[in-house]
N, C-alpha and C. Protein backbone atom coordinates (compact mmCIF):
# COMPACT_ATOMS: atom_id res chain seq x y z
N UNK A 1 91.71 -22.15 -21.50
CA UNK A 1 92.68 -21.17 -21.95
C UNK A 1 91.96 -19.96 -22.53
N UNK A 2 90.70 -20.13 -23.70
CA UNK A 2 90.00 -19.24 -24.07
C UNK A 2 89.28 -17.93 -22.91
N UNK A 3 89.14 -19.01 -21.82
CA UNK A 3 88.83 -18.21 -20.75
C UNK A 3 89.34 -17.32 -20.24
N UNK A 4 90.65 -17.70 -19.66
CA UNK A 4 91.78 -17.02 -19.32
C UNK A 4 91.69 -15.79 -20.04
N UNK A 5 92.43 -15.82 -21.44
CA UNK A 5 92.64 -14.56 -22.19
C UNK A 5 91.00 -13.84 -22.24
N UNK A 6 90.37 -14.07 -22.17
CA UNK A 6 88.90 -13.43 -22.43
C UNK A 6 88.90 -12.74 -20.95
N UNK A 7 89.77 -12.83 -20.01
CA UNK A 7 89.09 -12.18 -18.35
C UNK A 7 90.18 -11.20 -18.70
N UNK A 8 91.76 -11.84 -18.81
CA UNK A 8 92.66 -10.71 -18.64
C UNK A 8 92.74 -9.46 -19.63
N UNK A 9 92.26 -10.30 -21.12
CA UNK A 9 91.97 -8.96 -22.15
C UNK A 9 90.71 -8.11 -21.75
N UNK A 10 89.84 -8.00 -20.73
CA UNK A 10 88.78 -7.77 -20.18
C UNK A 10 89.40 -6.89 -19.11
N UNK A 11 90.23 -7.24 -18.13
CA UNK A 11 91.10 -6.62 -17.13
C UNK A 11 91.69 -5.28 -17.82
N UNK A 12 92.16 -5.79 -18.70
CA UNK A 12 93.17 -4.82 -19.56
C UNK A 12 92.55 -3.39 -20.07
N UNK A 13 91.45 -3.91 -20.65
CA UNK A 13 90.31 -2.85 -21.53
C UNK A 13 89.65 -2.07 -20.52
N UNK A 14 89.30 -2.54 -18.69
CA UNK A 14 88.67 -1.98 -17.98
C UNK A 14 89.38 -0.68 -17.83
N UNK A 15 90.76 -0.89 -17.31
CA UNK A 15 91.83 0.14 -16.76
C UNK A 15 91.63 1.47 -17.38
N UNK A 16 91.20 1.20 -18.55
CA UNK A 16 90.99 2.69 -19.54
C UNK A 16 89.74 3.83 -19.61
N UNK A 17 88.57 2.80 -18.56
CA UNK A 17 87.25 2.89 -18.59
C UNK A 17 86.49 3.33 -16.96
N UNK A 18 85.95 4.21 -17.06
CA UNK A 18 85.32 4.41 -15.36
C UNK A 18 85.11 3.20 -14.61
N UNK A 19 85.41 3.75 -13.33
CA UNK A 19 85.48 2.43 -12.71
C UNK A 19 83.36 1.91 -12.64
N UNK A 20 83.46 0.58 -12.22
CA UNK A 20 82.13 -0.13 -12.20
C UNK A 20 82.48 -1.88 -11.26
N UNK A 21 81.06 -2.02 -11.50
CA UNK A 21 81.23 -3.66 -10.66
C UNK A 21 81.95 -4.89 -11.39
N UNK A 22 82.41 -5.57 -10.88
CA UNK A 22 83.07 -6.38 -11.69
C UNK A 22 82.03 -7.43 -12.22
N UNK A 23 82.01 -8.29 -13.58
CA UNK A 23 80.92 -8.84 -14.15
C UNK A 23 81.93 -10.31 -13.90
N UNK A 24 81.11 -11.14 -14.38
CA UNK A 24 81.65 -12.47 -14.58
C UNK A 24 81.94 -12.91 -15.77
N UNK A 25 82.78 -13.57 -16.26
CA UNK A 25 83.31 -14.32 -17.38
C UNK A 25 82.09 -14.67 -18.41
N UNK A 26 81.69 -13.82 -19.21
CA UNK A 26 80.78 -14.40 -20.39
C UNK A 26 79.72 -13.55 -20.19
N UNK A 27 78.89 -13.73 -18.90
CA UNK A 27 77.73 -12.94 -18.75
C UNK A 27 78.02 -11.45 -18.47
N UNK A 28 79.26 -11.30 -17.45
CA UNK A 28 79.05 -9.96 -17.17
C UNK A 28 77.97 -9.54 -15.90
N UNK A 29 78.21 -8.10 -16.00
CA UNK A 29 76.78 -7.92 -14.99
C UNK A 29 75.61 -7.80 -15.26
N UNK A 30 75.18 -8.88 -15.99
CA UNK A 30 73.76 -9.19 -16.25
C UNK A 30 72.64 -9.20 -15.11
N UNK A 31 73.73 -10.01 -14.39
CA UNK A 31 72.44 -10.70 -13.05
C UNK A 31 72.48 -9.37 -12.44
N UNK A 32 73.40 -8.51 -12.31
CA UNK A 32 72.87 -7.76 -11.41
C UNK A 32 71.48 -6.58 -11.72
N UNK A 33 71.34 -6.33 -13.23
CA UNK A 33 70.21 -6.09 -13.37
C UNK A 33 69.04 -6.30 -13.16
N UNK A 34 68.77 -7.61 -13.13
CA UNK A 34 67.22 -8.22 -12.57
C UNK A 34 66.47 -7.98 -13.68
N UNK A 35 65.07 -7.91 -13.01
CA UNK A 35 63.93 -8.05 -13.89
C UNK A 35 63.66 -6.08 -14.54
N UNK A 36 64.43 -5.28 -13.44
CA UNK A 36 63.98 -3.84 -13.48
C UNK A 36 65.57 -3.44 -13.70
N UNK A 37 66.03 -3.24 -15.13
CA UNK A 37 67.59 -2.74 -15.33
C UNK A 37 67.55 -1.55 -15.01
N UNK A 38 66.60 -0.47 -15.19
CA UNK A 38 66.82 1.06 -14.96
C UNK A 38 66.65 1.61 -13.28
N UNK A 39 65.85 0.05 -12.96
CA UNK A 39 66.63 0.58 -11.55
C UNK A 39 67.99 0.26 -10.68
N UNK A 40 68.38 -1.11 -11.48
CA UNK A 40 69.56 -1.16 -10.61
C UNK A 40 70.34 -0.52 -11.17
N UNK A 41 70.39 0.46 -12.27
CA UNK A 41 71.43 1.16 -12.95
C UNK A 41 71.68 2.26 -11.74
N UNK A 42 70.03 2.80 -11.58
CA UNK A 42 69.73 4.05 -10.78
C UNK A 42 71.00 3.54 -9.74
N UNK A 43 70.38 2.63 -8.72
CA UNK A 43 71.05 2.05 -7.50
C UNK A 43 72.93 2.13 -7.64
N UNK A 44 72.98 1.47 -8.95
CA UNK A 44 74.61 1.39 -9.39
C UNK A 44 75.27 2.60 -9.23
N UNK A 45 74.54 3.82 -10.00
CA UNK A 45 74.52 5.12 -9.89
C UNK A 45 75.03 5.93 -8.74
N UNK A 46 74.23 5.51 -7.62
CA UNK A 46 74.61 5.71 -6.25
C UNK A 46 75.90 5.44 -5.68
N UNK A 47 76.19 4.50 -5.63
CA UNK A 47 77.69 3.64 -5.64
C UNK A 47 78.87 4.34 -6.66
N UNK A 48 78.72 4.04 -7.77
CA UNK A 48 79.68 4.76 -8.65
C UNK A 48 79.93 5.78 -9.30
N UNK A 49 78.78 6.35 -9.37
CA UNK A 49 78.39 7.81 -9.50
C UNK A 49 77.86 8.10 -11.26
N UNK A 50 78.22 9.34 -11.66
CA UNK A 50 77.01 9.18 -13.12
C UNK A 50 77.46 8.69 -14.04
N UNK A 51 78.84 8.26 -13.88
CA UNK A 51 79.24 7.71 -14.95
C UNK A 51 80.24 6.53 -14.86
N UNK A 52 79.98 5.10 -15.05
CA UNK A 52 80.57 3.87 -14.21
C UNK A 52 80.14 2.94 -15.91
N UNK A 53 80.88 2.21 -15.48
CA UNK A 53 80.79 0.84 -16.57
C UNK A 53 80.50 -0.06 -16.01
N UNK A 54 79.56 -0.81 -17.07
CA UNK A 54 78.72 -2.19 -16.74
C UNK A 54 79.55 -3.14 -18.04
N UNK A 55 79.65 -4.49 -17.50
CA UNK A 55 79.92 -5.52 -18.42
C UNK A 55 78.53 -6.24 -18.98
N UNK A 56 78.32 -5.93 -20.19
CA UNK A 56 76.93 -6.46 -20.76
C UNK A 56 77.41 -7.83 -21.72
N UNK A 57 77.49 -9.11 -21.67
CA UNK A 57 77.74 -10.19 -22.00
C UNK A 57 79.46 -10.18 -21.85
N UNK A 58 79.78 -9.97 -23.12
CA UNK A 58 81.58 -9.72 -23.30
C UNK A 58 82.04 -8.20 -23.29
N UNK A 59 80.91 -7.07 -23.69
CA UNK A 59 80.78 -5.80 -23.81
C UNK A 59 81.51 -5.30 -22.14
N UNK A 60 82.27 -4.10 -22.62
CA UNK A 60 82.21 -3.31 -21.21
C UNK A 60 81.83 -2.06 -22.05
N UNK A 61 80.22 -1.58 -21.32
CA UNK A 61 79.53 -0.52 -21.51
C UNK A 61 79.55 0.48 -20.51
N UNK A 62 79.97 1.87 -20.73
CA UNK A 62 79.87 2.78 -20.40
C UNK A 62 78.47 4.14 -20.20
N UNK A 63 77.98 3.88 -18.77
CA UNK A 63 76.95 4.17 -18.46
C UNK A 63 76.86 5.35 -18.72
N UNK A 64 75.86 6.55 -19.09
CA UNK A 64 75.82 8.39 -18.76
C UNK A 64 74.74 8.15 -17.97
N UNK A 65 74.49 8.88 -16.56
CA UNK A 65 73.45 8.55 -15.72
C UNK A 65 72.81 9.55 -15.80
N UNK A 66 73.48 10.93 -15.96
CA UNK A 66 72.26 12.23 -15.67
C UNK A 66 72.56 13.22 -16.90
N UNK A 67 72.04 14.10 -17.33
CA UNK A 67 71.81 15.14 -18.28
C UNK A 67 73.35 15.42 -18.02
N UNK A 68 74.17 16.02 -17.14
CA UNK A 68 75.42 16.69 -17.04
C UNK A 68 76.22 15.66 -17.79
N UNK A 69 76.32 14.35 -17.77
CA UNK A 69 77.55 13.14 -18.01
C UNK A 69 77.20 12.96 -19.42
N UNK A 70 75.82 13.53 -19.52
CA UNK A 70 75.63 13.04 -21.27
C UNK A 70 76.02 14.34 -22.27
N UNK A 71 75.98 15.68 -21.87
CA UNK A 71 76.04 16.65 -22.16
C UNK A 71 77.87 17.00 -22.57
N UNK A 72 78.50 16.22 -21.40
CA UNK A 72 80.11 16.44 -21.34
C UNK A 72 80.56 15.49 -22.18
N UNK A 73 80.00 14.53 -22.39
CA UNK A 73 80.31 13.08 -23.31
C UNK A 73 79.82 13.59 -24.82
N UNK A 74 79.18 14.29 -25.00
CA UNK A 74 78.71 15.21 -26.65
C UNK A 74 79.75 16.06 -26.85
N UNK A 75 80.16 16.61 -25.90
CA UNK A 75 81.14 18.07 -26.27
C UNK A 75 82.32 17.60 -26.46
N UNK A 76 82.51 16.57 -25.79
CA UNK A 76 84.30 16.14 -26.15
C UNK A 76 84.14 15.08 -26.95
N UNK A 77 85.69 15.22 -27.38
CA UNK A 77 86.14 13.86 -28.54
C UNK A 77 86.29 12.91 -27.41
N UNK A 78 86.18 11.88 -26.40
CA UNK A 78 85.73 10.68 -25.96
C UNK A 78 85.17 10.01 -26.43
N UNK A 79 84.57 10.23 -27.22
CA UNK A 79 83.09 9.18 -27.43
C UNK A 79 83.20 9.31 -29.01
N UNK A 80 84.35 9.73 -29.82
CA UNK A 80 84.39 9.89 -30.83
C UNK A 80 84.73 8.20 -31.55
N UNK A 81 84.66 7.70 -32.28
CA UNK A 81 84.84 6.62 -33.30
C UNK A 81 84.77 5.17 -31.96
N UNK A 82 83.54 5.60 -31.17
CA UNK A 82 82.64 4.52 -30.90
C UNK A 82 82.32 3.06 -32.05
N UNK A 83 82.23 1.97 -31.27
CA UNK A 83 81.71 0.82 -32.31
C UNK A 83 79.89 1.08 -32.58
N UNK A 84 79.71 0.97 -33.87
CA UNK A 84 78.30 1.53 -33.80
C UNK A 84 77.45 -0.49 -33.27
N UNK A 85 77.06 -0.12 -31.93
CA UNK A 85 76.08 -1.33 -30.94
C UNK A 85 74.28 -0.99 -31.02
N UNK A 86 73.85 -0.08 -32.08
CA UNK A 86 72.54 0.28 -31.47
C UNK A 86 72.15 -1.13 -32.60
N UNK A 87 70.24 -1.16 -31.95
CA UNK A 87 70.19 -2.50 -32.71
C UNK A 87 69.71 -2.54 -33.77
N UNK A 88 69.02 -1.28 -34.61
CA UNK A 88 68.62 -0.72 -35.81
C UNK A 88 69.72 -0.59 -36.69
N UNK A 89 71.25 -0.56 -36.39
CA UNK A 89 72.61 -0.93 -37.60
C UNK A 89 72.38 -2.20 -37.55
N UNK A 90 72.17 -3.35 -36.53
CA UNK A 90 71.94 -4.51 -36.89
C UNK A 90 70.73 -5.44 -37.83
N UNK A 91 70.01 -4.27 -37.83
CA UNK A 91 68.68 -4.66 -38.63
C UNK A 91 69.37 -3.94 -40.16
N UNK A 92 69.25 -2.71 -40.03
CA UNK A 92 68.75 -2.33 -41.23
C UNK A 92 70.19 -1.98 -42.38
N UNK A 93 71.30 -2.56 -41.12
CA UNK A 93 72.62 -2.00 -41.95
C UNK A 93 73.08 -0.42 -42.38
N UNK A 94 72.71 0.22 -41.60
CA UNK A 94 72.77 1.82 -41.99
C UNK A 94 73.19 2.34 -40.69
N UNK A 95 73.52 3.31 -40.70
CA UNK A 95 74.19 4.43 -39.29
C UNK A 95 73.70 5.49 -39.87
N UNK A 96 73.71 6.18 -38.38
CA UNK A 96 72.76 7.80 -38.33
C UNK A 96 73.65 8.54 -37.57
N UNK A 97 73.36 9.51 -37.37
CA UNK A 97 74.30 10.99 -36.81
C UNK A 97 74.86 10.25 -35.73
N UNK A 98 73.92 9.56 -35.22
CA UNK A 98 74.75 9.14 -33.39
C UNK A 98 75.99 8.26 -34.02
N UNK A 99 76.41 7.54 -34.86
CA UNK A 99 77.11 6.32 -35.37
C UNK A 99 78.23 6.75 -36.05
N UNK A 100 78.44 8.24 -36.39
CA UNK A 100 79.18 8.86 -37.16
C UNK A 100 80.43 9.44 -36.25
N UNK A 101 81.49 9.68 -36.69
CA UNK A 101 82.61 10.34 -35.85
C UNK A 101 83.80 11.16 -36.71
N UNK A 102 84.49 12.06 -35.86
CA UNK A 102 85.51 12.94 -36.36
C UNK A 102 84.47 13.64 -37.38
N UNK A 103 85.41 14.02 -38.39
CA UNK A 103 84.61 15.16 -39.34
C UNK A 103 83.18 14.99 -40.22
N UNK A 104 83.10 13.69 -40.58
CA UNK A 104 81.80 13.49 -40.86
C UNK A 104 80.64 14.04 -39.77
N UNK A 105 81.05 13.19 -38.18
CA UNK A 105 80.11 13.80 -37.07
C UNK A 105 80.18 15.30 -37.23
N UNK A 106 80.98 15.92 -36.94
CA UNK A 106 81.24 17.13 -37.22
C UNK A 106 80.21 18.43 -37.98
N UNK A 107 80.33 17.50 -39.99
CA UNK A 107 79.81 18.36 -40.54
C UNK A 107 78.00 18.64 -40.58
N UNK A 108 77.34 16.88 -39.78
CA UNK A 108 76.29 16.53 -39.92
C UNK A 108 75.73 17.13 -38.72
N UNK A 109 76.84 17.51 -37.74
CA UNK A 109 76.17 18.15 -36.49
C UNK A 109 76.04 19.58 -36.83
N UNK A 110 76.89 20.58 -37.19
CA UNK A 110 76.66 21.62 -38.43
C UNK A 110 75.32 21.85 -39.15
N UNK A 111 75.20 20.81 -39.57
CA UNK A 111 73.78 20.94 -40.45
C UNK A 111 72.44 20.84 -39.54
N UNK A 112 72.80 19.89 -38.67
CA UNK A 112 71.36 19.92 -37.61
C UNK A 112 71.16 20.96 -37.03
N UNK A 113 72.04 22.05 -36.47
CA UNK A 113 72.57 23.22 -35.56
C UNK A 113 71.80 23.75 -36.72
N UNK A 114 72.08 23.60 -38.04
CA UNK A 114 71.50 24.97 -38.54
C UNK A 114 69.55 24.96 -38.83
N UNK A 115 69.86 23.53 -39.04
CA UNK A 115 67.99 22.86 -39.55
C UNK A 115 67.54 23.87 -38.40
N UNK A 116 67.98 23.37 -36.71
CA UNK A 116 67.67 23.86 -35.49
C UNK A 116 67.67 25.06 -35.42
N UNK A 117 67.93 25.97 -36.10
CA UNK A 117 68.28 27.75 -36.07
C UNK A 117 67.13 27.94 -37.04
N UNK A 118 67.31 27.50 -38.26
CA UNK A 118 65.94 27.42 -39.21
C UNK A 118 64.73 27.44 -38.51
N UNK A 119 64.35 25.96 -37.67
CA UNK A 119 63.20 26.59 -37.35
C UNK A 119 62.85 27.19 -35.94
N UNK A 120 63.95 27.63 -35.49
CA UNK A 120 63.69 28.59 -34.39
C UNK A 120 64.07 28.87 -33.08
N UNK A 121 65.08 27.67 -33.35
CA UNK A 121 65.73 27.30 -31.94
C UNK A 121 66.59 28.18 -31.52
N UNK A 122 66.36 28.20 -29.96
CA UNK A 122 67.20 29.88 -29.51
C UNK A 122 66.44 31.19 -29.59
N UNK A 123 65.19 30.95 -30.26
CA UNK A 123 64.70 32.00 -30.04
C UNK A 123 63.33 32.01 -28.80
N UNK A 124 62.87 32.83 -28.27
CA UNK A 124 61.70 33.00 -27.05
C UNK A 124 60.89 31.92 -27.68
N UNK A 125 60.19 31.75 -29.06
CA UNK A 125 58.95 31.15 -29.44
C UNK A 125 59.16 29.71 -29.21
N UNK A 126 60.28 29.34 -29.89
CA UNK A 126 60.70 27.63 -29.77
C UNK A 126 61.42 27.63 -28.62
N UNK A 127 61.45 28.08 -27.58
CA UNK A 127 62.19 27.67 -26.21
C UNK A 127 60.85 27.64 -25.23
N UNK A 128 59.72 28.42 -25.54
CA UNK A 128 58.48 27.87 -25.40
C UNK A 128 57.72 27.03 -25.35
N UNK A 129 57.48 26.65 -27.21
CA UNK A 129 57.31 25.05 -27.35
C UNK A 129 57.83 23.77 -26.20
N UNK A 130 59.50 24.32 -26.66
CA UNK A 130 59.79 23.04 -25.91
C UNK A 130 59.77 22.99 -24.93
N UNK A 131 59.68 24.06 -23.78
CA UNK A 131 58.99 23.89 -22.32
C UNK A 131 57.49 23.38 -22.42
N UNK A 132 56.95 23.71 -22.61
CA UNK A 132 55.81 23.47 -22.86
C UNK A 132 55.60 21.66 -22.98
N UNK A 133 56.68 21.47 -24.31
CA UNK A 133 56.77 19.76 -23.92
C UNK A 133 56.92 18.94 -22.95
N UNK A 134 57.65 19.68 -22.54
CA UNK A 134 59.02 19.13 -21.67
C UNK A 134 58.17 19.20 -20.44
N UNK A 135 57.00 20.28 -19.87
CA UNK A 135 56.02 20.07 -19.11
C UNK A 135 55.25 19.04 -19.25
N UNK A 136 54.66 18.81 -20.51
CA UNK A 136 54.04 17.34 -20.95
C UNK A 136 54.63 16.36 -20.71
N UNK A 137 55.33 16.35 -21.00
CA UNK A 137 56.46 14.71 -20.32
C UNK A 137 56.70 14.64 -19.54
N UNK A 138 57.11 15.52 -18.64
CA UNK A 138 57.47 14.97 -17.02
C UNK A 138 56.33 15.11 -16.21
N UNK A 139 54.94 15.30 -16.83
CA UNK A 139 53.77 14.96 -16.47
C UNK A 139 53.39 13.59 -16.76
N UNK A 140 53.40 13.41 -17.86
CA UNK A 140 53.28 12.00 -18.20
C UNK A 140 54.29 10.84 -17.47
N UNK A 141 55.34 11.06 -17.84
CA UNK A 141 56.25 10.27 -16.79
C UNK A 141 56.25 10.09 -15.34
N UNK A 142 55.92 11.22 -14.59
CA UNK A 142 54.78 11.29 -13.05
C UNK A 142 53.94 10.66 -13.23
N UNK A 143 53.12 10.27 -14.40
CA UNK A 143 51.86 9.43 -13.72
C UNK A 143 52.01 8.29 -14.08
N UNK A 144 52.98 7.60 -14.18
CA UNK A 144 53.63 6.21 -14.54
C UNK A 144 53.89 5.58 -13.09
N UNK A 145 54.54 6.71 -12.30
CA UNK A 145 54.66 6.62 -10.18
C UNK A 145 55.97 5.39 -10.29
N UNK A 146 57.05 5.59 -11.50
CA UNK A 146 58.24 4.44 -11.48
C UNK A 146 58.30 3.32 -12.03
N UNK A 147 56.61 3.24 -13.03
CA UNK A 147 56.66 2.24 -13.68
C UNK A 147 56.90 2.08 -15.08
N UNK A 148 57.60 1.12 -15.69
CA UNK A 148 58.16 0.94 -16.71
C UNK A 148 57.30 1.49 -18.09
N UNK A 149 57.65 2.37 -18.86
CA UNK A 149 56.86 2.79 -20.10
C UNK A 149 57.71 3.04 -21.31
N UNK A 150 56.98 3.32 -22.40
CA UNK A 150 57.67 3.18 -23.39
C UNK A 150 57.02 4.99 -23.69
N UNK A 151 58.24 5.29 -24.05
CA UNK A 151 58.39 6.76 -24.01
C UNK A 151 58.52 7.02 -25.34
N UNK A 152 58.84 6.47 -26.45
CA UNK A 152 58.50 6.32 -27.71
C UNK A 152 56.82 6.68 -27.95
N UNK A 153 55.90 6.63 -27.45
CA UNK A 153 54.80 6.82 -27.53
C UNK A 153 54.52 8.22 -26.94
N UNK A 154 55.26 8.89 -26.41
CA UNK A 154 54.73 10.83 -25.57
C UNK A 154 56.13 11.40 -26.23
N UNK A 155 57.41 10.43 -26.48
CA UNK A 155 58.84 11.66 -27.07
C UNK A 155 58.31 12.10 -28.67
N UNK A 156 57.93 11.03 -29.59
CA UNK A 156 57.99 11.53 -31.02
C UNK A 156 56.93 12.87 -31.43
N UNK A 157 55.67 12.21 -30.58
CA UNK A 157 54.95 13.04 -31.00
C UNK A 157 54.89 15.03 -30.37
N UNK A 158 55.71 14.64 -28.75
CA UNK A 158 55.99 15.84 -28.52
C UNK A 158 57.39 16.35 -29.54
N UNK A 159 58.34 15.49 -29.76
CA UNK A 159 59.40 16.25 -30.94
C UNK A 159 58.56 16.97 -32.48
N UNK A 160 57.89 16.52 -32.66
CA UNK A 160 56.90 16.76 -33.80
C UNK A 160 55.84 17.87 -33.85
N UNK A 161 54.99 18.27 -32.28
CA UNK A 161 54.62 19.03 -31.59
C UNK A 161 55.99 20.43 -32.00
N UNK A 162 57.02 19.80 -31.45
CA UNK A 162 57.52 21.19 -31.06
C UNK A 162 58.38 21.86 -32.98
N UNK A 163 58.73 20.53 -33.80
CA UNK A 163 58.63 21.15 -35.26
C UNK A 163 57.81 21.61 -35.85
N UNK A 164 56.78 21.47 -35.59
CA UNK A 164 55.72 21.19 -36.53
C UNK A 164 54.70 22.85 -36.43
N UNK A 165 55.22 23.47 -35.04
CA UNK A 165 54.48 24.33 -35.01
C UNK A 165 55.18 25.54 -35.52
């Protein structure tokens, strides 16, 4: 019986949500990830386009595939009073700008916009920098040739690079 209501309240919640593959009872579309998730996302991508939902255990997660789907998903209230899922609220019990919604998000995005004007953003010098990064990384990420890396190790220090100067 638990089952039952766990597929159809699952049915129910999809209807509201981009369409995606259907998952199985409990797992979801786990298996279809494999050993390489960012590529069968890529692949999924293809099929459903940049923006599709995956069932991650009981979760139905909502994919952004390219710069445009993540960009339109910031500007609108959609994505406003999200459940905060990252796994650092589960560790450390705290939420950050991404975790925040309605006017709180609001006033804290305000303040970053301005930190960001402070030190220079929008102007020729810091649109520089961050090309300049942004050349560094998708250099670095080219010489990976598709293989799995941890980008935590070339993003902080180029974000830091581009404050710092």
């Amino acid at each position: 019986i638990s089952l039952v209501i766990h597929v159809l309240s699952n049915i129910k919640e999809r209807l509201n949500l981009p369409v995606g593959p259907i998952g199985l009872p409990l797992i979801g579309n786990r298996p279809l990830l494999g050993k390489h998730p960012h590529k069968a996302i890529a692949k999924l991508s293809d099929k459903y386009g940049s923006v599709f939902t995956l069932q991650l255990g009981v979760h139905n997660i909502v994919i952004l595939n390219d710069w445009e789907a993540v960009r339109d998903a910031f500007q609108k209230d959609a994505f406003l009073g999200k459940p905060i899922e990252h796994p650092f609220a589960a560790v450390t019990g705290t939420k950050s700008i991404l975790d925040e919604s309605g006017d709180v998000w609001r006033d804290q995005r305000r303040s970053a916009l301005q930190v960001f004007r402070d030190l220079g953003f929008g102007k020729g010098s810091m649109e520089d920098r961050i090309t300049d990064e942004i050349s560094y990384l998708t250099k670095r990420i080219d010489e990976t040739k598709g293989e799995p890396m941890n980008i935590h190790e070339v993003l902080v220090p180029s974000m830091s690079n581009v404050i710092s100067h």
